[in-house]
N, C-alpha and C. Protein backbone atom coordinates (compact mmCIF):
# COMPACT_ATOMS: atom_id res chain seq x y z
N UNK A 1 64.80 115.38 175.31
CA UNK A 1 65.43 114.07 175.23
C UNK A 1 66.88 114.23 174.82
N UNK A 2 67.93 113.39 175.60
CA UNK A 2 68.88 113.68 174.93
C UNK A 2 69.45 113.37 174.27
N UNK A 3 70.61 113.81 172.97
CA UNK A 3 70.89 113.33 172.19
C UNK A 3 71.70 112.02 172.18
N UNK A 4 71.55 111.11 171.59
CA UNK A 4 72.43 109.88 171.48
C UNK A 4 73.35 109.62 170.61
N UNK A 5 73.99 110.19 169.90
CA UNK A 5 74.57 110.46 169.07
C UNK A 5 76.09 110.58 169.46
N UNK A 6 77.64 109.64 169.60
CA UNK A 6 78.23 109.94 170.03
C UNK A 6 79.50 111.19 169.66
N UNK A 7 79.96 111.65 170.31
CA UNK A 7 80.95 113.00 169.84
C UNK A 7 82.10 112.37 168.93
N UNK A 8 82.03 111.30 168.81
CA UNK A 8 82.91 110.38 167.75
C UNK A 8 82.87 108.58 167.60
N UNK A 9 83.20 108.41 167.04
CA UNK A 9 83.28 106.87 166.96
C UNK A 9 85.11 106.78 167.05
N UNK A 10 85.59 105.57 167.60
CA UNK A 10 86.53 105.04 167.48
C UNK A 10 87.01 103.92 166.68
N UNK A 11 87.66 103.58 166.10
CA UNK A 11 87.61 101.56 165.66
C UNK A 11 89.18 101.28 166.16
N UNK A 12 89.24 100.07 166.72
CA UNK A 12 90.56 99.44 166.64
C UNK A 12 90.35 97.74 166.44
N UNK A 13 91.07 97.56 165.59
CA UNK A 13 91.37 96.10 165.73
C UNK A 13 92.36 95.28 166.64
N UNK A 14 91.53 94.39 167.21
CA UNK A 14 91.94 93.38 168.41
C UNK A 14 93.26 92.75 167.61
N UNK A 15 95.09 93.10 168.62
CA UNK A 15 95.68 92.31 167.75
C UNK A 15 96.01 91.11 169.27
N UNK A 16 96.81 90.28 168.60
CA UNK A 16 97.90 89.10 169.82
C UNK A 16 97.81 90.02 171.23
N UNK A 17 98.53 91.06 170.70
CA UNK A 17 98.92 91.31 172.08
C UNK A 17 98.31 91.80 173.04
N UNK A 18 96.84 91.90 172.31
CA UNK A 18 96.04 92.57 173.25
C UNK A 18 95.24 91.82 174.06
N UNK A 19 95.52 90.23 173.79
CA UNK A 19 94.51 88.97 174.37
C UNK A 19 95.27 88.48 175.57
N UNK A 20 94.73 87.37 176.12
CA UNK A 20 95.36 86.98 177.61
C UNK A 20 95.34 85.30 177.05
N UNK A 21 95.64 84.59 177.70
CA UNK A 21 95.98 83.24 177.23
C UNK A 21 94.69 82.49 176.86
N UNK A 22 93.51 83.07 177.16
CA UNK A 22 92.50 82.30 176.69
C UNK A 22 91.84 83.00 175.34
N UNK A 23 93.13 83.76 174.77
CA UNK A 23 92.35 84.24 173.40
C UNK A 23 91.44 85.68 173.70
N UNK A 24 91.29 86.29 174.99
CA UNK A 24 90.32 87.65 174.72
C UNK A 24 90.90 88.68 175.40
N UNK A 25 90.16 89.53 174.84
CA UNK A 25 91.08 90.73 175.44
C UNK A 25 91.21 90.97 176.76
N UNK A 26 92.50 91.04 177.20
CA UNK A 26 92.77 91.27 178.49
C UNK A 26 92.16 92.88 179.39
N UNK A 27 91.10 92.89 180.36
CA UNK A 27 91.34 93.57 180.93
C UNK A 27 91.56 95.45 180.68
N UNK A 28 93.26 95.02 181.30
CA UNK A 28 94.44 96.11 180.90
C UNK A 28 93.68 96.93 179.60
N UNK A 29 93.39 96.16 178.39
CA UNK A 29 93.95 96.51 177.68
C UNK A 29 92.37 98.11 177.12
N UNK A 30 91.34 97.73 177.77
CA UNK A 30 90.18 98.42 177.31
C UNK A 30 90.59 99.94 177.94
N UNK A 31 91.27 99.81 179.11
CA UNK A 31 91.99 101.37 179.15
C UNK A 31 93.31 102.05 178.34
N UNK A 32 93.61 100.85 177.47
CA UNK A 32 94.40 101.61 176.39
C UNK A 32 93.55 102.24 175.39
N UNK A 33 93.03 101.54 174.97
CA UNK A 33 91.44 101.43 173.91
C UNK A 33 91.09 103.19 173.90
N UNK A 34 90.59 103.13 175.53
CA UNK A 34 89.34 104.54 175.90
C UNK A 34 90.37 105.61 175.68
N UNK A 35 91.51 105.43 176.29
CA UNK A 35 92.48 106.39 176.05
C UNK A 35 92.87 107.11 175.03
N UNK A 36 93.09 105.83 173.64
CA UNK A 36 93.43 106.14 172.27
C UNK A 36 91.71 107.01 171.68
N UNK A 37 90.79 106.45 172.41
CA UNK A 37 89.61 106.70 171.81
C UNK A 37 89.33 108.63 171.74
N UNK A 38 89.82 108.50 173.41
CA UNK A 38 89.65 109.95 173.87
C UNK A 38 90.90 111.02 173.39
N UNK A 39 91.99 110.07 172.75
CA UNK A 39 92.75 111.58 172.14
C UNK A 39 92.17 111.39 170.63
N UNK A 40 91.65 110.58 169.79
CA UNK A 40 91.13 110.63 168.20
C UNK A 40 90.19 111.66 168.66
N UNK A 41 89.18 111.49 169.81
CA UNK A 41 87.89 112.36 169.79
C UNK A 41 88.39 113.97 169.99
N UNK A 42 89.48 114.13 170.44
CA UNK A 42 89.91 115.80 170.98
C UNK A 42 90.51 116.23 169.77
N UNK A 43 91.25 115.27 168.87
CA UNK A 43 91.95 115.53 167.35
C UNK A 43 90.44 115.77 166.63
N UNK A 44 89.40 115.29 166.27
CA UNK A 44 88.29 115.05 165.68
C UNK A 44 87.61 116.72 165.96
N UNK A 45 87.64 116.87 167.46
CA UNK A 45 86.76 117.64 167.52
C UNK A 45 87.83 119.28 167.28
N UNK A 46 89.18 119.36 167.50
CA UNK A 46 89.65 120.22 167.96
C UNK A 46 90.69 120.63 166.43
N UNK A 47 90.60 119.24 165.91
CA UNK A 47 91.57 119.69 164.29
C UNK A 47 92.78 118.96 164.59
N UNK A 48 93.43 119.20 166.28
CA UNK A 48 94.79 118.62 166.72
C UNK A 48 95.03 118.86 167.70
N UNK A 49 95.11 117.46 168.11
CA UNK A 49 95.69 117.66 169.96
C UNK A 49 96.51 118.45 170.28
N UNK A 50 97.55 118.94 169.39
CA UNK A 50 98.27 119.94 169.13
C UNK A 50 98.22 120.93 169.34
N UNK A 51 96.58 121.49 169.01
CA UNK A 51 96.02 122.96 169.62
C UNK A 51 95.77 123.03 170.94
N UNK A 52 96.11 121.65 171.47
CA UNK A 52 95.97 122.10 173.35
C UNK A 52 97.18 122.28 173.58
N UNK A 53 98.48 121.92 173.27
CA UNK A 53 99.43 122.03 173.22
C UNK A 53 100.12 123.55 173.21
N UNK A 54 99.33 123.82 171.84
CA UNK A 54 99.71 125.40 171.49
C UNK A 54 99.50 126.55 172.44
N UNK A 55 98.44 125.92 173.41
CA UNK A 55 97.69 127.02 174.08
C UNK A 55 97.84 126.68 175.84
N UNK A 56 99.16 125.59 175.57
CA UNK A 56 99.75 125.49 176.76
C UNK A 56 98.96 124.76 177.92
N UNK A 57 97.98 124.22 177.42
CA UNK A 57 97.42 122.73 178.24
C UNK A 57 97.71 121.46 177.64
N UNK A 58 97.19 120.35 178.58
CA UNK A 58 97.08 119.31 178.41
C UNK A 58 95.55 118.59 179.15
N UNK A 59 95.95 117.53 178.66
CA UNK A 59 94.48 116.74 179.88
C UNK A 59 95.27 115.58 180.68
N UNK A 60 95.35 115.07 182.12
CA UNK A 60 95.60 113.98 182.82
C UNK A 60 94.71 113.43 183.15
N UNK A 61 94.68 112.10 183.16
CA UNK A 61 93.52 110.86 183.76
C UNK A 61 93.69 111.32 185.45
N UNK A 62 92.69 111.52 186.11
CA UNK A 62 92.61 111.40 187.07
C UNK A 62 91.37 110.19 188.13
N UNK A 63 90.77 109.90 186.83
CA UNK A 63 90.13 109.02 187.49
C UNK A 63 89.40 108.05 186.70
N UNK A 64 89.11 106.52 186.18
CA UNK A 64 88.60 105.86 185.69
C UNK A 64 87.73 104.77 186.47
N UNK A 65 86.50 104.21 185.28
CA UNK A 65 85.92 103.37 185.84
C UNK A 65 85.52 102.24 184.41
N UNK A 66 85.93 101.62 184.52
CA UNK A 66 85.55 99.98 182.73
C UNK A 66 84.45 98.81 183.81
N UNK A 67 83.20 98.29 182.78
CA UNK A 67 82.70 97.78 183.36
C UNK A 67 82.69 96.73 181.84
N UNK A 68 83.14 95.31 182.62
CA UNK A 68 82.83 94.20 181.00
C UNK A 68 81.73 93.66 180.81
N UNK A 69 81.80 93.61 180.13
CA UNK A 69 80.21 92.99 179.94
C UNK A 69 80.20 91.61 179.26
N UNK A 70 81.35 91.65 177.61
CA UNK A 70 81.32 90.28 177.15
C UNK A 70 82.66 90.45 176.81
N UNK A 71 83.01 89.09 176.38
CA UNK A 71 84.49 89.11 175.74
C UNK A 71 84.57 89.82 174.15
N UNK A 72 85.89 90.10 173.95
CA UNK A 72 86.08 89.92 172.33
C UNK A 72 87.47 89.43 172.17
N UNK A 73 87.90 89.43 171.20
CA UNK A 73 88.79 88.17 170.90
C UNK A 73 89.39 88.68 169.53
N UNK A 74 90.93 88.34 169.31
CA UNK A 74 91.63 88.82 168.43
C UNK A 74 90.80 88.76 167.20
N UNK A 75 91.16 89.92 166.29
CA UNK A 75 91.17 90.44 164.94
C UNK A 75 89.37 91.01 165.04
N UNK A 76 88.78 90.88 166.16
CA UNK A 76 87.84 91.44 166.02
C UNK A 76 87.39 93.09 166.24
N UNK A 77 87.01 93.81 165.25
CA UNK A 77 86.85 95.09 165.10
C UNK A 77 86.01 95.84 166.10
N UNK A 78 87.15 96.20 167.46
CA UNK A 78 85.64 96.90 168.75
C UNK A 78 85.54 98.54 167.61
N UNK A 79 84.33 98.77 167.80
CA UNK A 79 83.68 99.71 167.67
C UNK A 79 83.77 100.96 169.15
N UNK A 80 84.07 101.91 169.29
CA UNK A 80 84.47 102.96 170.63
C UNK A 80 83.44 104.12 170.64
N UNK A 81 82.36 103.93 171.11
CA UNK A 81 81.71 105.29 170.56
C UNK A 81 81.99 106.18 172.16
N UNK A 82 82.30 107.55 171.24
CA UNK A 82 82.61 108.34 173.07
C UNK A 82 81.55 109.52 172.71
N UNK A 83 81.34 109.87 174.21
CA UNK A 83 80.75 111.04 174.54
C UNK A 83 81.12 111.56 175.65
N UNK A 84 81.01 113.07 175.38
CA UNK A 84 81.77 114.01 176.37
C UNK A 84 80.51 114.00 177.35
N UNK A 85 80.97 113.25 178.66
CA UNK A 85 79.64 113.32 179.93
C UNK A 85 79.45 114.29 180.33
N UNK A 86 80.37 115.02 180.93
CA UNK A 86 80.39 116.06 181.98
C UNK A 86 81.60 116.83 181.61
N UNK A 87 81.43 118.42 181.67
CA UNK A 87 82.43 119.11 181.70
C UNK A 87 82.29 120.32 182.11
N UNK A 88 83.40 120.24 183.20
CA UNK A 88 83.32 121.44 184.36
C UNK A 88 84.31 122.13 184.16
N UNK A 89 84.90 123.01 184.96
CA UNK A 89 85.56 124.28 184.73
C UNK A 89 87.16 123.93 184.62
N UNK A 90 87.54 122.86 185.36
CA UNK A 90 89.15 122.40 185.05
C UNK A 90 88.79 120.44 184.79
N UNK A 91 87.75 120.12 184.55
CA UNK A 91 87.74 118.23 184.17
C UNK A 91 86.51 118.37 182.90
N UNK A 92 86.95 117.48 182.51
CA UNK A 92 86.08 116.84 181.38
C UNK A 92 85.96 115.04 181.70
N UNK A 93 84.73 114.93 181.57
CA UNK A 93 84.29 113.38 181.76
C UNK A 93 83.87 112.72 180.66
N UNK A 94 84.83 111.81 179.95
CA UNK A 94 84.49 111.33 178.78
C UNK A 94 83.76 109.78 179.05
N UNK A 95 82.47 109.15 178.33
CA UNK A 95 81.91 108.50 178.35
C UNK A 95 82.16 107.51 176.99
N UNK A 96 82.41 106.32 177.32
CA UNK A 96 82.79 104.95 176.27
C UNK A 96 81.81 103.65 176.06
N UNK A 97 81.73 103.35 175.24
CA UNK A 97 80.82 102.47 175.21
C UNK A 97 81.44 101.50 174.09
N UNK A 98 81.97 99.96 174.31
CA UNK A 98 82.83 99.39 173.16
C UNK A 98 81.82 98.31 172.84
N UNK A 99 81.63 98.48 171.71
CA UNK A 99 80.66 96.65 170.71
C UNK A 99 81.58 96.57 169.93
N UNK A 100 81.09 95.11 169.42
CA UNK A 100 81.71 94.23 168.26
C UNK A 100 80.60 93.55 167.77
N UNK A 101 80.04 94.41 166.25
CA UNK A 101 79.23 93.83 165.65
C UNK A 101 77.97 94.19 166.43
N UNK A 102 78.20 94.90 167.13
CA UNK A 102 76.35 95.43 167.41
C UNK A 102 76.72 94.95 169.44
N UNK A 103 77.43 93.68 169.45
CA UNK A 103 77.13 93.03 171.18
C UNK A 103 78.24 94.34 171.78
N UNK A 104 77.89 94.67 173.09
CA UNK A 104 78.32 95.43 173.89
C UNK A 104 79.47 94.31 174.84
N UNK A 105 80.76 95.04 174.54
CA UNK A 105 81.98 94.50 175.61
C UNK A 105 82.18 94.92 176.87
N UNK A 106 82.31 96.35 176.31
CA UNK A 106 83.06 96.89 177.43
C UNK A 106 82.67 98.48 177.72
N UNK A 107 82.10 98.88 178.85
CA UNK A 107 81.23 100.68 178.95
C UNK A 107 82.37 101.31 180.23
N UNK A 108 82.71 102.29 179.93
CA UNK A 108 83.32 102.99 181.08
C UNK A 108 83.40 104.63 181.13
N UNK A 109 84.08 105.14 181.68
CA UNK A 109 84.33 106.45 181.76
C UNK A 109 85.82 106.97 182.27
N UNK A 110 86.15 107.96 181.88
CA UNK A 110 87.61 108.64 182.04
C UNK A 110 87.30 110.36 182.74
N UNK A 111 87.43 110.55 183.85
CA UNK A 111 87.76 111.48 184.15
C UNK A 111 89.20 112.46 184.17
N UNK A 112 89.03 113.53 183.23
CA UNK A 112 90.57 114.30 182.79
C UNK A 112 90.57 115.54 183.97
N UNK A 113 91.16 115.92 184.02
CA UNK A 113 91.90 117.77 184.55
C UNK A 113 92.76 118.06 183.67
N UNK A 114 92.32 119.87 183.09
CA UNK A 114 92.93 120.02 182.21
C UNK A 114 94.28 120.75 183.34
N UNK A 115 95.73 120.84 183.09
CA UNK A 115 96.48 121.31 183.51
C UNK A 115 97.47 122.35 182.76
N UNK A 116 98.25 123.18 182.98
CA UNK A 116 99.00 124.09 182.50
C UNK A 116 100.45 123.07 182.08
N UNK A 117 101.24 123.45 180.99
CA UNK A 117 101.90 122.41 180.73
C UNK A 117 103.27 123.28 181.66
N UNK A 118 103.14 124.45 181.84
CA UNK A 118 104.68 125.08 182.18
C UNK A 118 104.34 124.89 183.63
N UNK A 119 103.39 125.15 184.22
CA UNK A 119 103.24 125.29 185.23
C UNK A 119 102.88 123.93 186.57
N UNK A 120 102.11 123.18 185.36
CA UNK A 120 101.76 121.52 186.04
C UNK A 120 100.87 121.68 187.16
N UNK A 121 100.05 122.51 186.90
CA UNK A 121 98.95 123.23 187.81
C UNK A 121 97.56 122.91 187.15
N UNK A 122 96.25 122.50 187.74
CA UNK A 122 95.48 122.39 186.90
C UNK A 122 94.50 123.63 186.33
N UNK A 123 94.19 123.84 185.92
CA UNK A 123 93.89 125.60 185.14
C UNK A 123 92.20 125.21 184.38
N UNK A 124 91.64 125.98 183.59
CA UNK A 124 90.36 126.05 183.58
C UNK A 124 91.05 125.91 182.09
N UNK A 125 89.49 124.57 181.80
CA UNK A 125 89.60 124.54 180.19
C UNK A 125 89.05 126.05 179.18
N UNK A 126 90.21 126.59 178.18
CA UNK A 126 89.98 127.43 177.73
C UNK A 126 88.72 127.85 176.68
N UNK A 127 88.12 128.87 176.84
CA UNK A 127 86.71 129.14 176.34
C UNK A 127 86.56 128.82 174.77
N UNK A 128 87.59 128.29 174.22
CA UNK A 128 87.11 127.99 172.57
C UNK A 128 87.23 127.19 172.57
N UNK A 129 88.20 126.12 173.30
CA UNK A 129 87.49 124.62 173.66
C UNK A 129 86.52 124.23 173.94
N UNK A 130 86.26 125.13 175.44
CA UNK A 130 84.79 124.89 176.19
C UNK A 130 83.80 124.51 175.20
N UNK A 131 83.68 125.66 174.37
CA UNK A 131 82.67 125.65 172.92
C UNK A 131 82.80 124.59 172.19
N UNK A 132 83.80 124.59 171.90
CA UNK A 132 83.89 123.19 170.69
C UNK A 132 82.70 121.92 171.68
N UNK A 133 83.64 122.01 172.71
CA UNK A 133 83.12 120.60 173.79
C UNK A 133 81.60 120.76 173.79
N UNK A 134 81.35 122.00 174.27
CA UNK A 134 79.57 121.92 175.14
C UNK A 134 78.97 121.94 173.13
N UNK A 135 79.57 122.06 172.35
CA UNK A 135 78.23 121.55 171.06
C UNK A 135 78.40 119.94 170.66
N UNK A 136 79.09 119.36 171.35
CA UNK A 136 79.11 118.17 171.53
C UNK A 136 77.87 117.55 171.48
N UNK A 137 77.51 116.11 170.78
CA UNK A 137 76.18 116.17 171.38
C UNK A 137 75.94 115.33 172.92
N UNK A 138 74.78 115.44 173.11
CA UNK A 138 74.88 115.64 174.48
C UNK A 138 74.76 114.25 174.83
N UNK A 139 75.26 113.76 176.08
CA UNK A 139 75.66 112.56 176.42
C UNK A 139 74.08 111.75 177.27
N UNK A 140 74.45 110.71 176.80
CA UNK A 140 73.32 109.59 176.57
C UNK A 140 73.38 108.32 177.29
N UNK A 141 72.67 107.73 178.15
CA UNK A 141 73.43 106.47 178.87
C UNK A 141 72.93 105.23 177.99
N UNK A 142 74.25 104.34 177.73
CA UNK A 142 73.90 103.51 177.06
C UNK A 142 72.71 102.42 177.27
N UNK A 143 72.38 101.78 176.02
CA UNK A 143 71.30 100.56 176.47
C UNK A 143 71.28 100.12 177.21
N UNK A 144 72.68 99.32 177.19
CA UNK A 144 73.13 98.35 178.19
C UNK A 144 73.52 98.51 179.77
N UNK A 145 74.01 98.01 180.66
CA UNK A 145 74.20 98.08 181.81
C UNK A 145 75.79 99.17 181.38
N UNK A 146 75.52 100.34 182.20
CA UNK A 146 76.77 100.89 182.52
C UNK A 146 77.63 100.87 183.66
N UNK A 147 78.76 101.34 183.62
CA UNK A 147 79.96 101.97 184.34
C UNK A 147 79.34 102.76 185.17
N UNK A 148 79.62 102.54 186.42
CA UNK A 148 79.48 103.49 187.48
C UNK A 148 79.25 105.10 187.50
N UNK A 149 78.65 106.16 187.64
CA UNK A 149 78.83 107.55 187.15
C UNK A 149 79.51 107.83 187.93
N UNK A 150 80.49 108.69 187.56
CA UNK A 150 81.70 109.38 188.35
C UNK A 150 80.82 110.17 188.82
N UNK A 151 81.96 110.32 190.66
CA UNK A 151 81.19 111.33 191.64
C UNK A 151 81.52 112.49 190.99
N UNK A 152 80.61 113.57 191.60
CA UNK A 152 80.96 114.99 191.23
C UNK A 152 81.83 115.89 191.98
């Protein structure tokens, strides 16, 4: 069975600017969210985004998918739980799942390529990452209705 347990939690609080004229969060804004979610989880798991840095990678979005489910609405605290879906030899597929207070908003996924920073080439995630990543626990599909699974 697999584990459900996500490779981190996120929190952000809903401010103004993140709503649309009817008071909820716009859209736009749940791929800022997954984004911020998915560099806390690589700091969390790695010590500092910094150490991809050091070792002369990075990660680029190459592909996303957000599926809404309910609204939320300023000053309310989404909850971000991520899990590392899939991870292959140059991508990592991070898995999101956003509540407020227990109700499910917003589920999606981020597909990365890790790339060389001198070179801007995409290159194979390095083997003490790999590790950190694959003891991750292992990714779980949420309760609720999800986000599309990225093709392979």
């Amino acid at each position: 069975m697999a584990d459900a347990r996500p490779a981190h939690v996120h929190r952000v609080r809903v401010r103004p600017v993140d709503c649309d004229r009817q008071g909820i969060v716009h859209a736009s804004r749940y791929a800022v969210f997954f984004e911020a979610a998915m560099v806390e989880t690589l700091r969390s798991l790695l010590g500092s985004y910094k150490e991809l840095e050091k070792h002369g990678i990075d990660f680029v979005m190459a592909e996303t998918s957000i599926r809404y489910l309910s609204p939320a609405r300023f000053d309310d605290l989404l909850r971000i739980a991520v899990r590392v879906r899939t991870l292959g030899t140059t991508t990592l597929t991070m898995g999101f799942d956003a509540d407020v207070d227990g109700t499910p908003v917003a589920t999606g996924w981020n597909r990365y390529v890790s790339f060389g920073t001198p070179e801007l080439r995409s290159t194979p995630i390095p083997a003490d990452f790999r590790k950190v990543l694959e003891r991750r626990p292992a990714a779980a599909r949420p309760v609720t209705r999800s986000a599309p699974a990225p093709r392979s």
